[in-house]
N, C-alpha and C. Protein backbone atom coordinates (compact mmCIF):
# COMPACT_ATOMS: atom_id res chain seq x y z
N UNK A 1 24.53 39.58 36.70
CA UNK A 1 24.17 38.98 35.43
C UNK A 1 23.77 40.05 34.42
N UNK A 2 23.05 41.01 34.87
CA UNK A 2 22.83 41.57 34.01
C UNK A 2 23.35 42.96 33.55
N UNK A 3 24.27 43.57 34.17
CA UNK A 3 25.93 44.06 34.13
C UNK A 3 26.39 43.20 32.80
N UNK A 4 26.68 41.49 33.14
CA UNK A 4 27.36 41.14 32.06
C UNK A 4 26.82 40.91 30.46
N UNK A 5 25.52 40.77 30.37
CA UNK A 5 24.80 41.31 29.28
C UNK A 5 25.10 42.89 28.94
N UNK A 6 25.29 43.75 29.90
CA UNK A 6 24.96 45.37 28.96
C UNK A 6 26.40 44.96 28.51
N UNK A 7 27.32 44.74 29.22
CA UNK A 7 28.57 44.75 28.80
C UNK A 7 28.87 44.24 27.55
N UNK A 8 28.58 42.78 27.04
CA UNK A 8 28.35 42.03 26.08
C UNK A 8 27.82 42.73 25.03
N UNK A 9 26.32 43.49 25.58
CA UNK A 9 26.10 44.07 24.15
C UNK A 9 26.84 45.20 23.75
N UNK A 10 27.35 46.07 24.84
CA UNK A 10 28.07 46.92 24.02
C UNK A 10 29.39 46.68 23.61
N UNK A 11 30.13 45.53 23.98
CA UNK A 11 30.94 45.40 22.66
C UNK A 11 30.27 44.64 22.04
N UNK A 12 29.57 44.15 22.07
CA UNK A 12 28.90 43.65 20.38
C UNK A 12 28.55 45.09 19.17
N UNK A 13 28.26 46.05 20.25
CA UNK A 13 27.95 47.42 18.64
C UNK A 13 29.10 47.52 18.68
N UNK A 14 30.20 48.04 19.35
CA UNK A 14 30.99 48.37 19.15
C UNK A 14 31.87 47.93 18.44
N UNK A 15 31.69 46.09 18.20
CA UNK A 15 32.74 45.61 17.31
C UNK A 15 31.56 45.61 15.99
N UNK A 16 30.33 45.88 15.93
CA UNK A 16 29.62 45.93 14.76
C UNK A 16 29.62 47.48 13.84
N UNK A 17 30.17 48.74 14.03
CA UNK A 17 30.63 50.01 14.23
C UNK A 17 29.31 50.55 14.74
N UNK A 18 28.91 50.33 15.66
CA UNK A 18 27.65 51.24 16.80
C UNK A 18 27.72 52.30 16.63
N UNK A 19 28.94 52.94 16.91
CA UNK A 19 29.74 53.89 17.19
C UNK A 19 30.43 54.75 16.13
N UNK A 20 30.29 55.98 15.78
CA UNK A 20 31.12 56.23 14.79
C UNK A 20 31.89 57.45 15.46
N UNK A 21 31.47 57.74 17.29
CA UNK A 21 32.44 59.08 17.63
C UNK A 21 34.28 58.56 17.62
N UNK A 22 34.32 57.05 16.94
CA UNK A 22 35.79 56.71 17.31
C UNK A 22 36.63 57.35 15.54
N UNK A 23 35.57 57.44 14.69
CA UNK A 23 35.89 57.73 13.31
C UNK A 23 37.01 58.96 13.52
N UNK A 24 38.72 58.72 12.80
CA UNK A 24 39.51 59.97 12.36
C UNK A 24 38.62 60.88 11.12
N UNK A 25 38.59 62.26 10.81
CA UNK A 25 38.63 62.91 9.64
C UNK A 25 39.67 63.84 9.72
N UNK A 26 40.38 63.83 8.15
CA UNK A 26 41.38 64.40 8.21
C UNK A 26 41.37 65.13 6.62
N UNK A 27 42.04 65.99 6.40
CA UNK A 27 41.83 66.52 5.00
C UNK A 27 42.68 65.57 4.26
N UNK A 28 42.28 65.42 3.11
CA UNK A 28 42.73 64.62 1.61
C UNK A 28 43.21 65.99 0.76
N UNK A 29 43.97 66.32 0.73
CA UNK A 29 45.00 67.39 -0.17
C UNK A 29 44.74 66.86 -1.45
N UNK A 30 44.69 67.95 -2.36
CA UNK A 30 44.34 68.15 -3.57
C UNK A 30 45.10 66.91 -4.20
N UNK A 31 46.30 67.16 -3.82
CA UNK A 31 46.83 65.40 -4.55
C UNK A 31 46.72 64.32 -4.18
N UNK A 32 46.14 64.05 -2.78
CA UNK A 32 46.19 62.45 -2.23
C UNK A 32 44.86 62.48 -2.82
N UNK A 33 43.90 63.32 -2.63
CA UNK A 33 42.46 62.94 -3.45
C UNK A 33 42.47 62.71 -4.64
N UNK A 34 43.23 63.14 -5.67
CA UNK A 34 43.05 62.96 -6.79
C UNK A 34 43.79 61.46 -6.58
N UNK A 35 45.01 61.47 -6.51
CA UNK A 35 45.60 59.99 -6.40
C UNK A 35 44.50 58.79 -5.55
N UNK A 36 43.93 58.95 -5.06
CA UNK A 36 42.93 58.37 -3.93
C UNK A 36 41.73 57.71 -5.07
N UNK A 37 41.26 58.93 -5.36
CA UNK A 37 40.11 58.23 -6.71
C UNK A 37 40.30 58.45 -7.44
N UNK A 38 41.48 58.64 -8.24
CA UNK A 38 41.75 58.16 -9.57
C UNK A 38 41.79 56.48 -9.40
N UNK A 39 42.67 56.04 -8.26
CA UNK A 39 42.64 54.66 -7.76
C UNK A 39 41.12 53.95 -7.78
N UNK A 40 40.52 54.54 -7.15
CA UNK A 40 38.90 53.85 -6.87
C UNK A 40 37.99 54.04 -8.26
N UNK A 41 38.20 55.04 -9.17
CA UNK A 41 37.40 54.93 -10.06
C UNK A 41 37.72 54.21 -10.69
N UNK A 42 39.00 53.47 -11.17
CA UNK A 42 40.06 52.99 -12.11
C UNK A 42 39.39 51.53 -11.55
N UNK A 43 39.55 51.03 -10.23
CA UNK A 43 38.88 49.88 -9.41
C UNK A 43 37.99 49.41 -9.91
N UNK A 44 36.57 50.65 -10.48
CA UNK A 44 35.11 50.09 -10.50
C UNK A 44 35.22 50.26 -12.08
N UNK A 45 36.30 50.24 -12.44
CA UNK A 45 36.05 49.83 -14.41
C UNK A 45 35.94 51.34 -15.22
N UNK A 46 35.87 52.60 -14.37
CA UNK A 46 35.38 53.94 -15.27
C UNK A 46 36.06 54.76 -15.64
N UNK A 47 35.94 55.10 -17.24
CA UNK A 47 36.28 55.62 -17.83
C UNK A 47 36.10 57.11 -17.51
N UNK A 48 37.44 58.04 -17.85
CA UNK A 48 37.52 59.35 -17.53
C UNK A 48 38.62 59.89 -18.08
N UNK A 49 38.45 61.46 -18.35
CA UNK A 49 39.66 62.24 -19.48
C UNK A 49 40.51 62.90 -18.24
N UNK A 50 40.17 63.04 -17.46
CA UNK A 50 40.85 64.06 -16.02
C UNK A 50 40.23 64.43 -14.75
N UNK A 51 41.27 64.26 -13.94
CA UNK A 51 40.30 64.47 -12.75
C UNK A 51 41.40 66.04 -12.14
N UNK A 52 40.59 67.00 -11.88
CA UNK A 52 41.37 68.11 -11.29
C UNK A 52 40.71 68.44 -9.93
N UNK A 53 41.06 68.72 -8.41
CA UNK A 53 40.78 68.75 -7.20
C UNK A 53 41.07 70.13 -7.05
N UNK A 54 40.57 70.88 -5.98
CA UNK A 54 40.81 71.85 -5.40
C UNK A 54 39.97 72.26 -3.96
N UNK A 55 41.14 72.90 -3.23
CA UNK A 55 40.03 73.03 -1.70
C UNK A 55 38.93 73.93 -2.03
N UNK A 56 38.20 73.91 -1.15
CA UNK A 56 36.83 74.31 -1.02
C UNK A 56 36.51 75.31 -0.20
N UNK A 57 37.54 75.23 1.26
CA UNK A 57 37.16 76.49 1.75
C UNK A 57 35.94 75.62 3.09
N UNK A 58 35.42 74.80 2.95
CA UNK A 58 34.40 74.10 3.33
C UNK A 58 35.15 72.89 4.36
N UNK A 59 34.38 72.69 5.58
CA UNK A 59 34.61 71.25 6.41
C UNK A 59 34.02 70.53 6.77
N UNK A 60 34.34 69.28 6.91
CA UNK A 60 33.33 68.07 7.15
C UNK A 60 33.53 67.51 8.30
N UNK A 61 33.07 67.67 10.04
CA UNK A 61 34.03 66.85 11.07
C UNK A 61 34.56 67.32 11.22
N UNK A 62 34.75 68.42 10.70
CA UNK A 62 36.46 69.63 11.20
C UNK A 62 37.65 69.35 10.27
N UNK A 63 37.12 68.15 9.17
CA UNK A 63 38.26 68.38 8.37
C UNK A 63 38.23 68.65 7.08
N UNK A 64 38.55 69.39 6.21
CA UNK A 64 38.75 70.35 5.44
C UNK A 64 38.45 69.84 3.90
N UNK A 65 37.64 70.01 3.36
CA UNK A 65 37.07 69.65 2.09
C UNK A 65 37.27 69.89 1.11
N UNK A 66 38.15 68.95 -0.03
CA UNK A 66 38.32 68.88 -1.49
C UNK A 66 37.62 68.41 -2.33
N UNK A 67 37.59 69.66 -2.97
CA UNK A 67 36.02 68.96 -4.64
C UNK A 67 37.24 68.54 -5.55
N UNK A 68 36.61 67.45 -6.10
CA UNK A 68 37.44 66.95 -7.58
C UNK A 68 36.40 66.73 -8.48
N UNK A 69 36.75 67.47 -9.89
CA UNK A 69 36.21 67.41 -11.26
C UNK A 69 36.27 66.59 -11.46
N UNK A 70 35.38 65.71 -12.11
CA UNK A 70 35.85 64.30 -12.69
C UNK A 70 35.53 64.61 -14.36
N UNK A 71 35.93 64.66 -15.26
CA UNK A 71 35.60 64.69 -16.32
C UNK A 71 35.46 63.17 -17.17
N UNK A 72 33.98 62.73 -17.33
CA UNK A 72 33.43 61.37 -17.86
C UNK A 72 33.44 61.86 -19.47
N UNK A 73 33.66 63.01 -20.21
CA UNK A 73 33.41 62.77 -21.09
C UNK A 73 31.84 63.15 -22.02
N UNK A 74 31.85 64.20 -22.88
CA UNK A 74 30.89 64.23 -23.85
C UNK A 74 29.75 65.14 -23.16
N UNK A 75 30.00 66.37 -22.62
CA UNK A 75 30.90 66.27 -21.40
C UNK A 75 30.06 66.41 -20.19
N UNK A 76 30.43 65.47 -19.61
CA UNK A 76 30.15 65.41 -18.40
C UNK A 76 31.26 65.16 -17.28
N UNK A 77 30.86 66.46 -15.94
CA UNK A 77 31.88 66.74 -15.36
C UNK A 77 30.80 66.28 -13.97
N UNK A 78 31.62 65.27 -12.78
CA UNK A 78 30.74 65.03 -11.72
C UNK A 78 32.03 65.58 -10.75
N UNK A 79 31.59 66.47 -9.81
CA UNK A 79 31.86 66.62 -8.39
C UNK A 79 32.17 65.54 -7.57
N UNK A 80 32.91 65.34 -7.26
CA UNK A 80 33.62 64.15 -5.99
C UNK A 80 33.85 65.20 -4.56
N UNK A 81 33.64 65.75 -3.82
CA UNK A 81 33.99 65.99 -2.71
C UNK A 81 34.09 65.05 -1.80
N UNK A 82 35.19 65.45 -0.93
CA UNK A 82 36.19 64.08 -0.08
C UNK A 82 36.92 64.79 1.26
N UNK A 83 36.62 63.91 2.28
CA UNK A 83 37.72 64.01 3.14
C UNK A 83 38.60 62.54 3.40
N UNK A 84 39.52 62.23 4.39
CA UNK A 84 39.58 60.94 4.94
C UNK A 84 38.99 60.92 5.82
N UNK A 85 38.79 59.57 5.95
CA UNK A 85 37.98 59.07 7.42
C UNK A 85 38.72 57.85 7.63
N UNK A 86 39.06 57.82 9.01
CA UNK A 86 40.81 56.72 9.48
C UNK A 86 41.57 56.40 8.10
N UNK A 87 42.27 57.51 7.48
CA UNK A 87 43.01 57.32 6.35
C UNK A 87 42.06 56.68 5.22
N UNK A 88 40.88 56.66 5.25
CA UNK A 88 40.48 56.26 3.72
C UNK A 88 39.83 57.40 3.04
N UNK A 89 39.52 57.65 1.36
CA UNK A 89 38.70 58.64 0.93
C UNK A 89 37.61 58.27 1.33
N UNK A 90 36.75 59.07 2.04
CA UNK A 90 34.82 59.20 1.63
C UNK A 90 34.73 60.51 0.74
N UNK A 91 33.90 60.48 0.16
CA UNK A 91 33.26 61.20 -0.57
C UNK A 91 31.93 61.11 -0.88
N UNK A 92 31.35 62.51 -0.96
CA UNK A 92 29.83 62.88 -0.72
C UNK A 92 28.69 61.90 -1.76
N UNK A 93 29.48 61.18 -2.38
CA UNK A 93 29.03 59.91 -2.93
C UNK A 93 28.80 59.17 -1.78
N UNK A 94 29.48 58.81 -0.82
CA UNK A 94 29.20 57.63 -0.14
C UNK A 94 28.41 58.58 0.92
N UNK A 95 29.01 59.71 1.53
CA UNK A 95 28.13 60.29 2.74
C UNK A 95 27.40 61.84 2.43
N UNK A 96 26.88 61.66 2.24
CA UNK A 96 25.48 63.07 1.57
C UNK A 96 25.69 64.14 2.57
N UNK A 97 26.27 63.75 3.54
CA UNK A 97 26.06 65.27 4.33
C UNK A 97 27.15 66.08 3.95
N UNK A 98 28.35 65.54 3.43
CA UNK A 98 29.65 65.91 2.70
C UNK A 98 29.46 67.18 2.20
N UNK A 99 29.80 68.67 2.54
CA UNK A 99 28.90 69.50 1.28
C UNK A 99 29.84 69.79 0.33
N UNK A 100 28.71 69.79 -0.98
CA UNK A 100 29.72 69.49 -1.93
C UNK A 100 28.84 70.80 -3.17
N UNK A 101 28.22 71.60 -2.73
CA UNK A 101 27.32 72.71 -3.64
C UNK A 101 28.85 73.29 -4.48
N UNK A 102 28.18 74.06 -5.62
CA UNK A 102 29.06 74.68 -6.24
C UNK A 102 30.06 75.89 -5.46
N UNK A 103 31.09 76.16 -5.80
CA UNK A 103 31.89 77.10 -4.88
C UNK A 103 32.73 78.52 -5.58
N UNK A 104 32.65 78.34 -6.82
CA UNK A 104 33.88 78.46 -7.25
C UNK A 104 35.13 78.87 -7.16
N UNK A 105 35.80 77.48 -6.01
CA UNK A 105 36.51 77.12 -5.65
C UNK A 105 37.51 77.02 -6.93
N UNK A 106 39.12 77.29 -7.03
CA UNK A 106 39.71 77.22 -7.89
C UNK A 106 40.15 78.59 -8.76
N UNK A 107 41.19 78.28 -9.52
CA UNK A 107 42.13 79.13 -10.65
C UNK A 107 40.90 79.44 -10.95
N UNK A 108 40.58 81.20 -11.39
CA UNK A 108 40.22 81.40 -12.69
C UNK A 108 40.48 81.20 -13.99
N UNK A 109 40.24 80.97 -14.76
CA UNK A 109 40.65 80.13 -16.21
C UNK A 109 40.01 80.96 -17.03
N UNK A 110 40.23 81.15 -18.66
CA UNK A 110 39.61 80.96 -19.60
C UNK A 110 40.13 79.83 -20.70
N UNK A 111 38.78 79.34 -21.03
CA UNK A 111 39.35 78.07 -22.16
C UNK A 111 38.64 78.40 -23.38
N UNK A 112 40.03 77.85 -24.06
CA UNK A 112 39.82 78.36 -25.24
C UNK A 112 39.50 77.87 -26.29
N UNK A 113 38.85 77.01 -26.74
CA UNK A 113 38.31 75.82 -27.40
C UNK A 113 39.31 76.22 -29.16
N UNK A 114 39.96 75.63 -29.83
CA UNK A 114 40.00 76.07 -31.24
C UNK A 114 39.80 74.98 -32.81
């Protein structure tokens, strides 16, 4: 009997996600991330002039971490860092341990305002 209780409860976490050692991470390439949340920001109604991604150099889970610029405008620029997790974006929005510190990761540039 009480075999069939432990049993019971553990698929009960398990179908509740108990468990997260079953989670894929996989890298989100500079373009599926941008395509990824350009989709999700577009979803939650927000406005934005460009979003530009680039690797990081950095891993999350062992899989390989892209920051994306988000440019909101006036100006404000927010950091998105992202991997997948079973094919979806997370980003250090949703999971904080994501690291997402400055890198400068990316082209050197100069801009030239005129």
């Amino acid at each position: 009997m009480r075999i069939a209780i432990a049993v019971a409860a553990l698929a009960f976490l398990a179908g509740c996600g108990g468990s997260s050692s079953s989670a894929t991470f996989a890298e989100a390439t500079p373009p599926v991330a941008k395509r990824l949340l350009t989709a999700r920001l577009r979803e939650d109604y927000l406005a934005f002039h460009w979003i530009a991604c680039v690797r990081t150099g950095r891993a999350y889970r062992g899989a390989p971490v892209v920051r994306c610029n988000v440019n909101f405008g006036d100006p404000h620029i927010e950091a998105y860092c992202s991997v997948l997790k079973n094919g979806r974006l997370l980003t250090d929005h949703e999971d904080h341990a994501i690291p997402c510190r400055h890198d400068d990761a990316g082209p050197a540039a100069t801009i030239v305002h005129s």
